[in-house]
PDB file of N, CA and C in Angstrom:
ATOM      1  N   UNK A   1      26.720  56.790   6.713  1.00  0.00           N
ATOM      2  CA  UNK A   1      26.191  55.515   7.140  1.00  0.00           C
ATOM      3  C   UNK A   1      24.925  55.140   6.355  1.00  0.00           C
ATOM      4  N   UNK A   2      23.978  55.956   6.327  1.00  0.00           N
ATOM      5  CA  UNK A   2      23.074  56.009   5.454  1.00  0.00           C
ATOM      6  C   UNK A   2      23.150  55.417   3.913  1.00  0.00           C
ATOM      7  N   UNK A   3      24.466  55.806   3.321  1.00  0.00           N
ATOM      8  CA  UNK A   3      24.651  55.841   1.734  1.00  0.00           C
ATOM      9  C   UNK A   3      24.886  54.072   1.785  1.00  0.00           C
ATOM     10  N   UNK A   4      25.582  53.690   2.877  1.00  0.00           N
ATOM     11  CA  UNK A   4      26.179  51.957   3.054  1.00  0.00           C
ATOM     12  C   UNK A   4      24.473  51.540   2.907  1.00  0.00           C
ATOM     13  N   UNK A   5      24.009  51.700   3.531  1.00  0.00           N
ATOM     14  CA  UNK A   5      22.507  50.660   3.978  1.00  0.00           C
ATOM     15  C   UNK A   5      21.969  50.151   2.814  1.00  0.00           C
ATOM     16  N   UNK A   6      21.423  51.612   1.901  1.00  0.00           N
ATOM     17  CA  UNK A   6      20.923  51.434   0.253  1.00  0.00           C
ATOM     18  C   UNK A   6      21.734  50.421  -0.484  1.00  0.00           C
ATOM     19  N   UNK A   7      22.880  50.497  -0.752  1.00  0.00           N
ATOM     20  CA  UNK A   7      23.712  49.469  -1.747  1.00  0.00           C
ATOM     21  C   UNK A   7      23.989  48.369  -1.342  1.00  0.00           C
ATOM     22  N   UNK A   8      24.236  47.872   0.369  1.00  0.00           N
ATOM     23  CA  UNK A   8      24.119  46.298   0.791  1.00  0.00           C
ATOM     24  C   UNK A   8      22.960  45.881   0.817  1.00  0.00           C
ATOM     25  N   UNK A   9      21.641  46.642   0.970  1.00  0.00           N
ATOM     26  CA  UNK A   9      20.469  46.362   0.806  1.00  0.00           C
ATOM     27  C   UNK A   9      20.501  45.737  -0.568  1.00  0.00           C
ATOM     28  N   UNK A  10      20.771  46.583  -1.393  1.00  0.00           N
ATOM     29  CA  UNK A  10      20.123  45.998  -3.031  1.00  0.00           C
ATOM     30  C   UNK A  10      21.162  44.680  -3.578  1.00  0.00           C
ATOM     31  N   UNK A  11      22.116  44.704  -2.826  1.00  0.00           N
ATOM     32  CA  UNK A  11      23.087  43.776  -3.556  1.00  0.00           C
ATOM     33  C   UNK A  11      22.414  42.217  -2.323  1.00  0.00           C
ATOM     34  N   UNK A  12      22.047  42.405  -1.367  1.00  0.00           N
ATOM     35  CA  UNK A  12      21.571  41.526  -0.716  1.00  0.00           C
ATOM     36  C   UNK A  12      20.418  40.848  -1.439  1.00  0.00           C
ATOM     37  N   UNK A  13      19.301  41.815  -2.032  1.00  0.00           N
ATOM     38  CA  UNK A  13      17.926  40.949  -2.527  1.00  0.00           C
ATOM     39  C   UNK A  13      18.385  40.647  -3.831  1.00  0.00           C
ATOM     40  N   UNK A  14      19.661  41.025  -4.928  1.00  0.00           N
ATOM     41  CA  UNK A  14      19.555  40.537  -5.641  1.00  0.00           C
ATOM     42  C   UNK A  14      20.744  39.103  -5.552  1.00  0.00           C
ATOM     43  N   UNK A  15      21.263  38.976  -4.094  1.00  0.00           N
ATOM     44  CA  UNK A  15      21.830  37.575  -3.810  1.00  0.00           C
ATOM     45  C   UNK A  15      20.502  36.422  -3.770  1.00  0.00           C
ATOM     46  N   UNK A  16      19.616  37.207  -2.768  1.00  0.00           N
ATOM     47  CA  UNK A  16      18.841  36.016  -2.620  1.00  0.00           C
ATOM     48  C   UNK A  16      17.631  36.018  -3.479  1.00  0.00           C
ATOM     49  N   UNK A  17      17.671  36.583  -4.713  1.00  0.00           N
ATOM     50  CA  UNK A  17      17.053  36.205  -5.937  1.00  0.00           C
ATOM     51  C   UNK A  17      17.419  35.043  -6.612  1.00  0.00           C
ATOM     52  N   UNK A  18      18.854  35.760  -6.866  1.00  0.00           N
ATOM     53  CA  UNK A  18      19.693  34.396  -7.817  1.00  0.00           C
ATOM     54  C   UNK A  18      19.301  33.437  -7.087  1.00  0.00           C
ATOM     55  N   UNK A  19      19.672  32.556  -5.624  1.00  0.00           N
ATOM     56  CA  UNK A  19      19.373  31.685  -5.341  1.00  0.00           C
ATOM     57  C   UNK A  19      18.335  30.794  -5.659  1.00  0.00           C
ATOM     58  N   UNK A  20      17.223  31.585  -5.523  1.00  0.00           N
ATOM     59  CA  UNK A  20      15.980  30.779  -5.746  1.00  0.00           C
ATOM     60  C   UNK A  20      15.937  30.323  -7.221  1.00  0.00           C
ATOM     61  N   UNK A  21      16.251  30.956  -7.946  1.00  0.00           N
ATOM     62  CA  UNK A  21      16.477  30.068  -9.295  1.00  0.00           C
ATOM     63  C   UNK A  21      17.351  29.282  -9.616  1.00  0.00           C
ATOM     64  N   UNK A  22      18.004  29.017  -9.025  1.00  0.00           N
ATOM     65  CA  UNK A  22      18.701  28.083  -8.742  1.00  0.00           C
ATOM     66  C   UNK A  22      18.596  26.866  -8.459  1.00  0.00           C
ATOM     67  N   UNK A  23      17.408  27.125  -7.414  1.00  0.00           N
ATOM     68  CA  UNK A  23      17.108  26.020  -6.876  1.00  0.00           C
ATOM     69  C   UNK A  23      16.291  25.006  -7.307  1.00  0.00           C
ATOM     70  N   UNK A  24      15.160  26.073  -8.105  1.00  0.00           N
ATOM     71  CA  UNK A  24      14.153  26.291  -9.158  1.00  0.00           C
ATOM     72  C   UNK A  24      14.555  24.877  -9.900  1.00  0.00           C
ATOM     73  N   UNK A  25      16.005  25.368 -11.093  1.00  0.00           N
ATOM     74  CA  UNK A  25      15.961  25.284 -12.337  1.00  0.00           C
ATOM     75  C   UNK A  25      16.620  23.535 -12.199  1.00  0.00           C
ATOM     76  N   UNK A  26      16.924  23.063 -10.771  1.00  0.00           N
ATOM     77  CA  UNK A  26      17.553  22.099 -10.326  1.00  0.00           C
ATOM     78  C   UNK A  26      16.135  20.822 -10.183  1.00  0.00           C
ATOM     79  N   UNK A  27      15.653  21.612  -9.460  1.00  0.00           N
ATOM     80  CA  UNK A  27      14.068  20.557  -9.222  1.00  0.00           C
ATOM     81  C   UNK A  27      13.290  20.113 -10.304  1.00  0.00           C
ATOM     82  N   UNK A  28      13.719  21.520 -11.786  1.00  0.00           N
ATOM     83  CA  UNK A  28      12.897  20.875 -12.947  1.00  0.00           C
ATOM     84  C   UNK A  28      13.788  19.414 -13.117  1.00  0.00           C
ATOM     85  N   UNK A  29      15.259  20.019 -13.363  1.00  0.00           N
ATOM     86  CA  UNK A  29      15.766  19.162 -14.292  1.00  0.00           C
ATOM     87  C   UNK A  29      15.490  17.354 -13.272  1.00  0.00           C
ATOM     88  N   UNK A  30      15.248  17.558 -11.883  1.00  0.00           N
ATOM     89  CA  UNK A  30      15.157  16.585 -11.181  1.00  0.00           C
ATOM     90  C   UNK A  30      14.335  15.568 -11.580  1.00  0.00           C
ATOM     91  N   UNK A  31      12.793  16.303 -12.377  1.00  0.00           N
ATOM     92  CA  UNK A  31      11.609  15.716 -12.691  1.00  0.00           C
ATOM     93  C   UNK A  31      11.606  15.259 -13.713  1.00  0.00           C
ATOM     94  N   UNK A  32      12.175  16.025 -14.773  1.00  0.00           N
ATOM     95  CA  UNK A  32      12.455  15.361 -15.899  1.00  0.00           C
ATOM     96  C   UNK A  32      13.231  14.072 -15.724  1.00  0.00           C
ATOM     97  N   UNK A  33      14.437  14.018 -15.193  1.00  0.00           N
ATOM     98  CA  UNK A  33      14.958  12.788 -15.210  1.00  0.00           C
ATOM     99  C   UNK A  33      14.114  11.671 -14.803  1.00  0.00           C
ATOM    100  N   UNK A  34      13.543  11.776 -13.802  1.00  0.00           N
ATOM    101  CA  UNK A  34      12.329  10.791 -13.438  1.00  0.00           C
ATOM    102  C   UNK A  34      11.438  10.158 -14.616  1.00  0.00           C
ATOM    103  N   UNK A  35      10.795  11.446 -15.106  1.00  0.00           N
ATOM    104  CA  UNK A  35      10.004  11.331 -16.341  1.00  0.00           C
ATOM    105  C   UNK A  35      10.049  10.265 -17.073  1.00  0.00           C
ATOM    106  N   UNK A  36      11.537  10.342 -17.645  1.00  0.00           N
ATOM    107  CA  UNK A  36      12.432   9.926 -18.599  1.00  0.00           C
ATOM    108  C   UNK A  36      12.761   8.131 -18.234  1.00  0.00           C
ATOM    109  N   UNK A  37      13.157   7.929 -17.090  1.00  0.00           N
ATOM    110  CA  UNK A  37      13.348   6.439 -16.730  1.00  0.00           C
ATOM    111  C   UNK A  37      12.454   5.426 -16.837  1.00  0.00           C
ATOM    112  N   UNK A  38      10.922   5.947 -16.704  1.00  0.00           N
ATOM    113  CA  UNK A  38       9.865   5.008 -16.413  1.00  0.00           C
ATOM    114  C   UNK A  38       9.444   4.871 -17.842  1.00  0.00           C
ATOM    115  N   UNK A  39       9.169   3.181 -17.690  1.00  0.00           N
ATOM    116  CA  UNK A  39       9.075   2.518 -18.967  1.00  0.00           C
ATOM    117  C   UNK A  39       8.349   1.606 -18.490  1.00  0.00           C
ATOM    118  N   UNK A  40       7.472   1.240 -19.587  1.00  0.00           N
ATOM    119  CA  UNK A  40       6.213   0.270 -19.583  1.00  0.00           C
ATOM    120  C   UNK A  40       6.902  -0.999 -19.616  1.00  0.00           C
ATOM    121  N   UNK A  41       5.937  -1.922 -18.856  1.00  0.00           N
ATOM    122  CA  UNK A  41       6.429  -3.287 -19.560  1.00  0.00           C
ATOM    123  C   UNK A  41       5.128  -4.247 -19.381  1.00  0.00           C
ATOM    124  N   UNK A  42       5.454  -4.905 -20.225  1.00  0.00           N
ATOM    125  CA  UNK A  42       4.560  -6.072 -20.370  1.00  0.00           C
ATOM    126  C   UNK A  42       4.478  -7.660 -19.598  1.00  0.00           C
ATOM    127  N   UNK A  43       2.882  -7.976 -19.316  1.00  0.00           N
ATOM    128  CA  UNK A  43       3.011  -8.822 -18.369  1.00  0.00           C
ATOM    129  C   UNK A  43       1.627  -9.631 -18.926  1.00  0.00           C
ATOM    130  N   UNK A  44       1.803 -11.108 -17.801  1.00  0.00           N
ATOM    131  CA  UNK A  44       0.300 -11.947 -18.461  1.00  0.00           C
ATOM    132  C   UNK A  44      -0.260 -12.176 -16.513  1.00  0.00           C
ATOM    133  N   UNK A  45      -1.523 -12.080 -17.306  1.00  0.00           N
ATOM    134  CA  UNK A  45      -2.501 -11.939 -15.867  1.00  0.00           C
ATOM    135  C   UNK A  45      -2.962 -13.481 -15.211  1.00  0.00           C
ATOM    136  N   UNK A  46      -2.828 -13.807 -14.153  1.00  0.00           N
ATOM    137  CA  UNK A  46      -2.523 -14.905 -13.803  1.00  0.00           C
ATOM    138  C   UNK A  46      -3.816 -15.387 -12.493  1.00  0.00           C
ATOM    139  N   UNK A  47      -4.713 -15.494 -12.529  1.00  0.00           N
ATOM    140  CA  UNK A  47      -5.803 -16.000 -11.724  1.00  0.00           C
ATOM    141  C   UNK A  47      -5.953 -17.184 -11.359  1.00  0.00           C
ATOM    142  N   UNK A  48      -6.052 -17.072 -10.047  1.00  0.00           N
ATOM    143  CA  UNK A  48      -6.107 -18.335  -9.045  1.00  0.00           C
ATOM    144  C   UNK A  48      -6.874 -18.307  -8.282  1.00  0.00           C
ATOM    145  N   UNK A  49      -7.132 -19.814  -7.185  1.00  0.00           N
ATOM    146  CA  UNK A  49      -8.162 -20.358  -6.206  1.00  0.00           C
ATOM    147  C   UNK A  49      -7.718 -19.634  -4.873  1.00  0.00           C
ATOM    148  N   UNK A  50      -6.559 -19.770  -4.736  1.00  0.00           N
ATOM    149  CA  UNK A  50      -5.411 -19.581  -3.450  1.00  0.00           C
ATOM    150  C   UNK A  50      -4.218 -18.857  -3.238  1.00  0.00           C
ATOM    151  N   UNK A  51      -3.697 -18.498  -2.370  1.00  0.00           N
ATOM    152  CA  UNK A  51      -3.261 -17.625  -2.513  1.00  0.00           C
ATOM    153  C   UNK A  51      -3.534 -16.022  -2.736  1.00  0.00           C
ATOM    154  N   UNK A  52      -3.291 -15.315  -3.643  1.00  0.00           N
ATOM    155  CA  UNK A  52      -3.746 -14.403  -4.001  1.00  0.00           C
ATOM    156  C   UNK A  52      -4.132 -14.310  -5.127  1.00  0.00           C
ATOM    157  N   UNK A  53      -5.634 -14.122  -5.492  1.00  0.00           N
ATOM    158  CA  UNK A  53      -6.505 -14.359  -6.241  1.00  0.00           C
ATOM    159  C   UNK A  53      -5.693 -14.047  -8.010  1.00  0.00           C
ATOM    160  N   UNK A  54      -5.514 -13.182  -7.715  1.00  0.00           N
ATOM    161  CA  UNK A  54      -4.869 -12.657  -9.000  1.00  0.00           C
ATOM    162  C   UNK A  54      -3.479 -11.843  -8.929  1.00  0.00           C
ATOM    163  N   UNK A  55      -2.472 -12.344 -10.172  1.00  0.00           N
ATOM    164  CA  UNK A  55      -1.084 -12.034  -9.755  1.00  0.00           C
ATOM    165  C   UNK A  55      -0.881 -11.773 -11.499  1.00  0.00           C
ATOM    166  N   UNK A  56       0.543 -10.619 -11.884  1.00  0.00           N
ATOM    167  CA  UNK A  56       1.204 -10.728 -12.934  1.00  0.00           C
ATOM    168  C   UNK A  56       2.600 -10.770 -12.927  1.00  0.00           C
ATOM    169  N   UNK A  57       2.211 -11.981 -14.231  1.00  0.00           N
ATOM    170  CA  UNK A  57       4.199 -12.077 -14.647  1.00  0.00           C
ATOM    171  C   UNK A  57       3.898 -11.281 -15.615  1.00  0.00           C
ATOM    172  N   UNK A  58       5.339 -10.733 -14.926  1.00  0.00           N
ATOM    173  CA  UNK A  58       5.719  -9.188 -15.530  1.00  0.00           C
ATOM    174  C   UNK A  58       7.264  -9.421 -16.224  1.00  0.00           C
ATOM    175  N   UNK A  59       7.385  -8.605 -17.349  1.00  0.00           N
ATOM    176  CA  UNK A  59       8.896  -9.053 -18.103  1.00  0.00           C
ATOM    177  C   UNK A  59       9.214  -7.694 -18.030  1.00  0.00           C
ATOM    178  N   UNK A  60      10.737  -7.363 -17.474  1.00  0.00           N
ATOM    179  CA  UNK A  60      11.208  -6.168 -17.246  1.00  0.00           C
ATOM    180  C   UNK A  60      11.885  -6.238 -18.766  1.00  0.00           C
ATOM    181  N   UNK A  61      12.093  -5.152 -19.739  1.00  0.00           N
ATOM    182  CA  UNK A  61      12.665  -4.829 -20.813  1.00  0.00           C
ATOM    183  C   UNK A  61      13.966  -5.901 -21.132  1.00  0.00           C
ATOM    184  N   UNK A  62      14.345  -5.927 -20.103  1.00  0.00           N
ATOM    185  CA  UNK A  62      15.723  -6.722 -20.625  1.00  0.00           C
ATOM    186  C   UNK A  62      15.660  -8.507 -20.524  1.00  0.00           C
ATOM    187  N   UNK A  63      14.326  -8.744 -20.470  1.00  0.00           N
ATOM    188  CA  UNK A  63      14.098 -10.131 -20.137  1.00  0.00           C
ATOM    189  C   UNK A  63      14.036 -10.755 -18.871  1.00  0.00           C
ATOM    190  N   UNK A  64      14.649  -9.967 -17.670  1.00  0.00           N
ATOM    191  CA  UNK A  64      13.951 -10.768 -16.831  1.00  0.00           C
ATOM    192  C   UNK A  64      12.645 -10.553 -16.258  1.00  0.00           C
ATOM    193  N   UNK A  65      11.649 -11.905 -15.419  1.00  0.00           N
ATOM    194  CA  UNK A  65      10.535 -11.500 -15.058  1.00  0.00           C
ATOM    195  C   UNK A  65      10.516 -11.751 -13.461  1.00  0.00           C
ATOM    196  N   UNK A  66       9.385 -11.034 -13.038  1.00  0.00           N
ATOM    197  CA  UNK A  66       8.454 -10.783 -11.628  1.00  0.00           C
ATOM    198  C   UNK A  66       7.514 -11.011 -11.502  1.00  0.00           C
ATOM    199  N   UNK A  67       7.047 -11.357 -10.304  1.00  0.00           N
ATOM    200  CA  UNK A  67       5.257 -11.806 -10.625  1.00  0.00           C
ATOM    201  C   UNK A  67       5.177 -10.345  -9.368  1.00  0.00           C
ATOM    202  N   UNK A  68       3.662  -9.783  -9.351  1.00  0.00           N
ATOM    203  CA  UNK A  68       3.551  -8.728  -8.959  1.00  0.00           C
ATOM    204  C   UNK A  68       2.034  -8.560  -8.182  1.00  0.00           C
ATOM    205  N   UNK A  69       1.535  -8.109  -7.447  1.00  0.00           N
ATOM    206  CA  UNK A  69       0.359  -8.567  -7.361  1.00  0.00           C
ATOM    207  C   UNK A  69      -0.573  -7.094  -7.234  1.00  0.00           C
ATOM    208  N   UNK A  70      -1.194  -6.279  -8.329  1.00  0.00           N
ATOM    209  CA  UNK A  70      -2.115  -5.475  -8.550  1.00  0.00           C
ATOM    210  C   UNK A  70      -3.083  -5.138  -7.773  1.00  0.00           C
ATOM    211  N   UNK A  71      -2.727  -3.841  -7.040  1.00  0.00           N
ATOM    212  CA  UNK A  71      -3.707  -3.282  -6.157  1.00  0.00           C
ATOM    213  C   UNK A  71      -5.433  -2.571  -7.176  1.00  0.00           C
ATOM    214  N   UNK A  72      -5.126  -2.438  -8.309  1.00  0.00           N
ATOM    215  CA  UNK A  72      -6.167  -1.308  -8.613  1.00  0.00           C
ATOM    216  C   UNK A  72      -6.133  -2.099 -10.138  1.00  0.00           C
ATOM    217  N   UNK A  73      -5.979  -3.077 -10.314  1.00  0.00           N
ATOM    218  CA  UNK A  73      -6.227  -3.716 -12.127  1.00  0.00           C
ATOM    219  C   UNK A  73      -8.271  -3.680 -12.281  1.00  0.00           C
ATOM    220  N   UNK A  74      -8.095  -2.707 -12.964  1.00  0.00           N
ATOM    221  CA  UNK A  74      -9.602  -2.989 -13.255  1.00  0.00           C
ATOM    222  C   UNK A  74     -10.481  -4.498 -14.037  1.00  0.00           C
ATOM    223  N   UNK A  75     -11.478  -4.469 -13.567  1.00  0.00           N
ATOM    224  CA  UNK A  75     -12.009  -5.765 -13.739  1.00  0.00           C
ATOM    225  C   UNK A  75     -12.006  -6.125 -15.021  1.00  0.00           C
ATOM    226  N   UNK A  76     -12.227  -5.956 -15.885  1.00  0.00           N
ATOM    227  CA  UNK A  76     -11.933  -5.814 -17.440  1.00  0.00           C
ATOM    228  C   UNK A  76     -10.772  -6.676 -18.090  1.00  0.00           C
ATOM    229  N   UNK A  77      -9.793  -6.418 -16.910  1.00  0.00           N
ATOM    230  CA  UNK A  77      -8.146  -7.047 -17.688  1.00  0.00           C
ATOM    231  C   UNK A  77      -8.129  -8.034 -16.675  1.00  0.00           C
ATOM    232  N   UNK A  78      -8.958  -8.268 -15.710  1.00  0.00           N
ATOM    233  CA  UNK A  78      -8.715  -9.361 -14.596  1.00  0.00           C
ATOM    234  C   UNK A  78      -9.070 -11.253 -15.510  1.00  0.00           C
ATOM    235  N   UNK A  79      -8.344 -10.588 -16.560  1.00  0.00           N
ATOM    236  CA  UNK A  79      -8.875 -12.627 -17.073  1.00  0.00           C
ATOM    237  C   UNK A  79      -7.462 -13.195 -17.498  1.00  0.00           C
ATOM    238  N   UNK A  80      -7.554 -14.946 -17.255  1.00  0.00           N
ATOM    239  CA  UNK A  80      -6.522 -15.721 -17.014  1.00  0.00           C
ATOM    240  C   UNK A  80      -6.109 -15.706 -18.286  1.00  0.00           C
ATOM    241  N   UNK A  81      -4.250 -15.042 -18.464  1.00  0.00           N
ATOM    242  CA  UNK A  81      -3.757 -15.266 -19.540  1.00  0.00           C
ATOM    243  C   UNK A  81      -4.064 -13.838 -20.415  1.00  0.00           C
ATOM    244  N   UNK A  82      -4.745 -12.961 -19.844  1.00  0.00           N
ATOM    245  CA  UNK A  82      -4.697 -11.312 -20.902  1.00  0.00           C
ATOM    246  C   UNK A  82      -3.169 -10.930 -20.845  1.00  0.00           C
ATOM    247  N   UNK A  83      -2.905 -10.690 -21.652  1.00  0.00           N
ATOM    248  CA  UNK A  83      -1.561 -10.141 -21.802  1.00  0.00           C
ATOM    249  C   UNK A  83      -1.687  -8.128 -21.962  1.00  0.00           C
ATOM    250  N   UNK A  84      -1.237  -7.582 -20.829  1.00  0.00           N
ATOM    251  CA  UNK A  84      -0.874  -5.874 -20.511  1.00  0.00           C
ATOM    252  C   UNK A  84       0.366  -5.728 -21.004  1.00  0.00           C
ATOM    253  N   UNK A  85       0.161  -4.393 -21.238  1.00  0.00           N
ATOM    254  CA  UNK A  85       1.331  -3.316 -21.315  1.00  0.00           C
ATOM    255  C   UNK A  85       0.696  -2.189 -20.209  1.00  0.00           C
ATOM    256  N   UNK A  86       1.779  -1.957 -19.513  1.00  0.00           N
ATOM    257  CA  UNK A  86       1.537  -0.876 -18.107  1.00  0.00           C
ATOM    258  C   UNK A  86       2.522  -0.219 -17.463  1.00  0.00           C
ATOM    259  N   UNK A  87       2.446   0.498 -16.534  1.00  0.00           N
ATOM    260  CA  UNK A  87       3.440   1.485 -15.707  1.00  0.00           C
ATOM    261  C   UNK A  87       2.781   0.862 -14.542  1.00  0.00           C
ATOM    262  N   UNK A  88       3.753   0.491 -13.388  1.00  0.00           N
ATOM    263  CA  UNK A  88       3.538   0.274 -12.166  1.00  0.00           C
ATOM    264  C   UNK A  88       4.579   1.189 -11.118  1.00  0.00           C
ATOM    265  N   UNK A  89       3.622   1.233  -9.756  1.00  0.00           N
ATOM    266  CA  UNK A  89       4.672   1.960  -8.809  1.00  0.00           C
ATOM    267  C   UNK A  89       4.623   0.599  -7.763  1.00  0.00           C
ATOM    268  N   UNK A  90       5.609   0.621  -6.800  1.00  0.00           N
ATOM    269  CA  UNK A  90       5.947  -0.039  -6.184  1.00  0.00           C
ATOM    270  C   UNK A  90       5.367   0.100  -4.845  1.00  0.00           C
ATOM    271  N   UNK A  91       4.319  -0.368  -4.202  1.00  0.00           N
ATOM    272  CA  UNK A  91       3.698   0.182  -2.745  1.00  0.00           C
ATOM    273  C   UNK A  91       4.146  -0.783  -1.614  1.00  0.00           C
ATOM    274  N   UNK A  92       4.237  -0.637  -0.381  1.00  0.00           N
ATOM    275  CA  UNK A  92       4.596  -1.342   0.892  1.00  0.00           C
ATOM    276  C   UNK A  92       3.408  -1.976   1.615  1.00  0.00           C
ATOM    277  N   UNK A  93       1.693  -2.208   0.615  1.00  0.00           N
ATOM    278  CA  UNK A  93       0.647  -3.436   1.369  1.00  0.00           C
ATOM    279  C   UNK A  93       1.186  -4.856   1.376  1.00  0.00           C
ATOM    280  N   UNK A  94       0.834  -5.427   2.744  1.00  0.00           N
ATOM    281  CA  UNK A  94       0.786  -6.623   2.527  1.00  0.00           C
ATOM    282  C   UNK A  94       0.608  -7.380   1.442  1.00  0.00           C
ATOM    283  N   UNK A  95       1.361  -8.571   0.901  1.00  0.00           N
ATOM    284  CA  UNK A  95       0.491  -9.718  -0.280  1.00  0.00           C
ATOM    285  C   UNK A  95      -0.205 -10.443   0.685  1.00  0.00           C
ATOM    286  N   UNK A  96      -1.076 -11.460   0.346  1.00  0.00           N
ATOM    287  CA  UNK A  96      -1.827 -12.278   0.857  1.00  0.00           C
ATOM    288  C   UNK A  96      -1.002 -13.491   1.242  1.00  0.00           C
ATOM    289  N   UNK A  97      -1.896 -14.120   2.153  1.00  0.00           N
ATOM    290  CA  UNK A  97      -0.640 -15.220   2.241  1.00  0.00           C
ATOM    291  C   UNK A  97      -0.729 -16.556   1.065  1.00  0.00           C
ATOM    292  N   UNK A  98       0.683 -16.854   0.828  1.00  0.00           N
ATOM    293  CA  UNK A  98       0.767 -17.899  -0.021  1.00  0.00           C
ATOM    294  C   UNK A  98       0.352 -17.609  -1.074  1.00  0.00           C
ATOM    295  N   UNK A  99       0.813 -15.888  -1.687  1.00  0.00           N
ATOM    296  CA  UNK A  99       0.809 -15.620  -3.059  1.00  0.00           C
ATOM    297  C   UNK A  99       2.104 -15.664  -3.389  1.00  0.00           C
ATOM    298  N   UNK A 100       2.317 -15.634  -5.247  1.00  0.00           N
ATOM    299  CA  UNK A 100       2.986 -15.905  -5.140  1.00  0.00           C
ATOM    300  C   UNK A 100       3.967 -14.683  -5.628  1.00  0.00           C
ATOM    301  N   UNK A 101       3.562 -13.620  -5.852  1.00  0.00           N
ATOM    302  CA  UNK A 101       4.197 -12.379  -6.265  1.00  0.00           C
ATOM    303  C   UNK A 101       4.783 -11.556  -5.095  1.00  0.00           C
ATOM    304  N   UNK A 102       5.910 -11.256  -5.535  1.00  0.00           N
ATOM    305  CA  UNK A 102       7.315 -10.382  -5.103  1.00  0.00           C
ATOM    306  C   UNK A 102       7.120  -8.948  -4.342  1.00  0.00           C
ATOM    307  N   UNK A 103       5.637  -8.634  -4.815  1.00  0.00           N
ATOM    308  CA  UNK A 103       5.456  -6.997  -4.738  1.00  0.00           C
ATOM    309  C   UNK A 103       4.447  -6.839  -4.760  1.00  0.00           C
ATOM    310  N   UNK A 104       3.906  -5.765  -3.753  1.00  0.00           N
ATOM    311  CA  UNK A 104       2.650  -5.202  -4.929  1.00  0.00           C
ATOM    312  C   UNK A 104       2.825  -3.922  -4.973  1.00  0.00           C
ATOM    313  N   UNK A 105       1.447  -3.285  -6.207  1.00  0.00           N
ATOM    314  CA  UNK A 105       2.210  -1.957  -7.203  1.00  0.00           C
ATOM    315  C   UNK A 105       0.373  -2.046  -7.685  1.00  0.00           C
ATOM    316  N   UNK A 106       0.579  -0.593  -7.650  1.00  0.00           N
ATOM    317  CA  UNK A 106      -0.542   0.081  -8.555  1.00  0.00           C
ATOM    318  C   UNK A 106      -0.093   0.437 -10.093  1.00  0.00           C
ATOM    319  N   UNK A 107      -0.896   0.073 -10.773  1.00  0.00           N
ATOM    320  CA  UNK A 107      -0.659   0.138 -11.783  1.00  0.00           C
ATOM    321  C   UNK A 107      -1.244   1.380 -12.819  1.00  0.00           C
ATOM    322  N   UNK A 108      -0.272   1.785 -13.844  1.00  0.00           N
ATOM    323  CA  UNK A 108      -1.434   2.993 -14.314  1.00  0.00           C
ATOM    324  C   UNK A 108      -0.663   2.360 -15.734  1.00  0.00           C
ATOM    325  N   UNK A 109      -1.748   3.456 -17.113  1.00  0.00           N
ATOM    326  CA  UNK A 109      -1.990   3.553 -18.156  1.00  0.00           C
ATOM    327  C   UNK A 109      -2.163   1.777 -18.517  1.00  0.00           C
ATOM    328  N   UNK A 110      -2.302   0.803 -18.172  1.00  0.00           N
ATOM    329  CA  UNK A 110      -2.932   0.046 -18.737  1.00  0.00           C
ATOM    330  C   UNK A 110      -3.424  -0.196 -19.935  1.00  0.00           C
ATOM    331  N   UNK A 111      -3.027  -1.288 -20.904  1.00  0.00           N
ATOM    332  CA  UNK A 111      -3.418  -1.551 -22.259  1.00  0.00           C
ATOM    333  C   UNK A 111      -3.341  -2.621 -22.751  1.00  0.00           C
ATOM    334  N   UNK A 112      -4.620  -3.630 -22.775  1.00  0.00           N
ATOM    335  CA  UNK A 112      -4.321  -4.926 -23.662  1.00  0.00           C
ATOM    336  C   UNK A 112      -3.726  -5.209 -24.898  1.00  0.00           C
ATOM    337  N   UNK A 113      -3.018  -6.549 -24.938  1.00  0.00           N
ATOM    338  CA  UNK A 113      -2.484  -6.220 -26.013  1.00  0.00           C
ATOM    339  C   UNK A 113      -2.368  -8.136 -26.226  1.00  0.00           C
ATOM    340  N   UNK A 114      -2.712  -7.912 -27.691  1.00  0.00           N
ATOM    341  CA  UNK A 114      -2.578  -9.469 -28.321  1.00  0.00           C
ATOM    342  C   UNK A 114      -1.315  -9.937 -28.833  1.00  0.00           C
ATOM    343  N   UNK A 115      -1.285 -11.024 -28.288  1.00  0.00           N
ATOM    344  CA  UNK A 115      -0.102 -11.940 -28.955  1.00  0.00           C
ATOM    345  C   UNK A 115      -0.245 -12.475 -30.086  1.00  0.00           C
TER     346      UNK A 115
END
């Protein structure tokens, strides 16, 4: 009885070894794909009286556009008509009322860019 214990023992921890790499090597490839999808796009900065003070039309790669309204645009790029290149995420705050953008989204890597 003894001799059984040792060999289901060892064949047991090296079942639930394999597993974990498994699981491992699944979550990289998960992140990478993520990585890989997000793509910048370019937009013009749009300042107003009403509504919500400041909004961007945004052009998704394939031509169509969104207007969007920027939780965290630093003051710098906040002027009427700067044209960005950026990465945005998509967040669930309120817009203001009687703006006129679709969404709002924090924005990262930020970069002016001339027409």
């Amino acid at each position: 009885m003894k001799l059984l214990i040792l060999p289901l023992s060892i064949c047991f921890m090296m079942l639930s070894c394999g597993n974990s790499k498994n699981t491992t090597s699944e979550n990289a490839s998960d992140l990478t794909t993520e990585s890989i999808e997000k793509i910048r796009i370019v937009g013009t900065v749009r300042v107003s009286d009403t509504g919500c003070k400041l909004h961007i039309e945004a052009r998704e790669n394939d031509g169509s556009t969104f207007n969007l309204y920027p939780e965290n645009l630093d003051e710098r790029f906040q002027v009427e008509g700067m044209y960005l290149k950026f990465y945005y995420t998509k967040t669930n705050t309120e817009l203001p009322e009687k703006c006129k953008a679709k969404m709002s989204a924090t924005l990262s890597d930020v970069t002016p860019l001339r027409k």
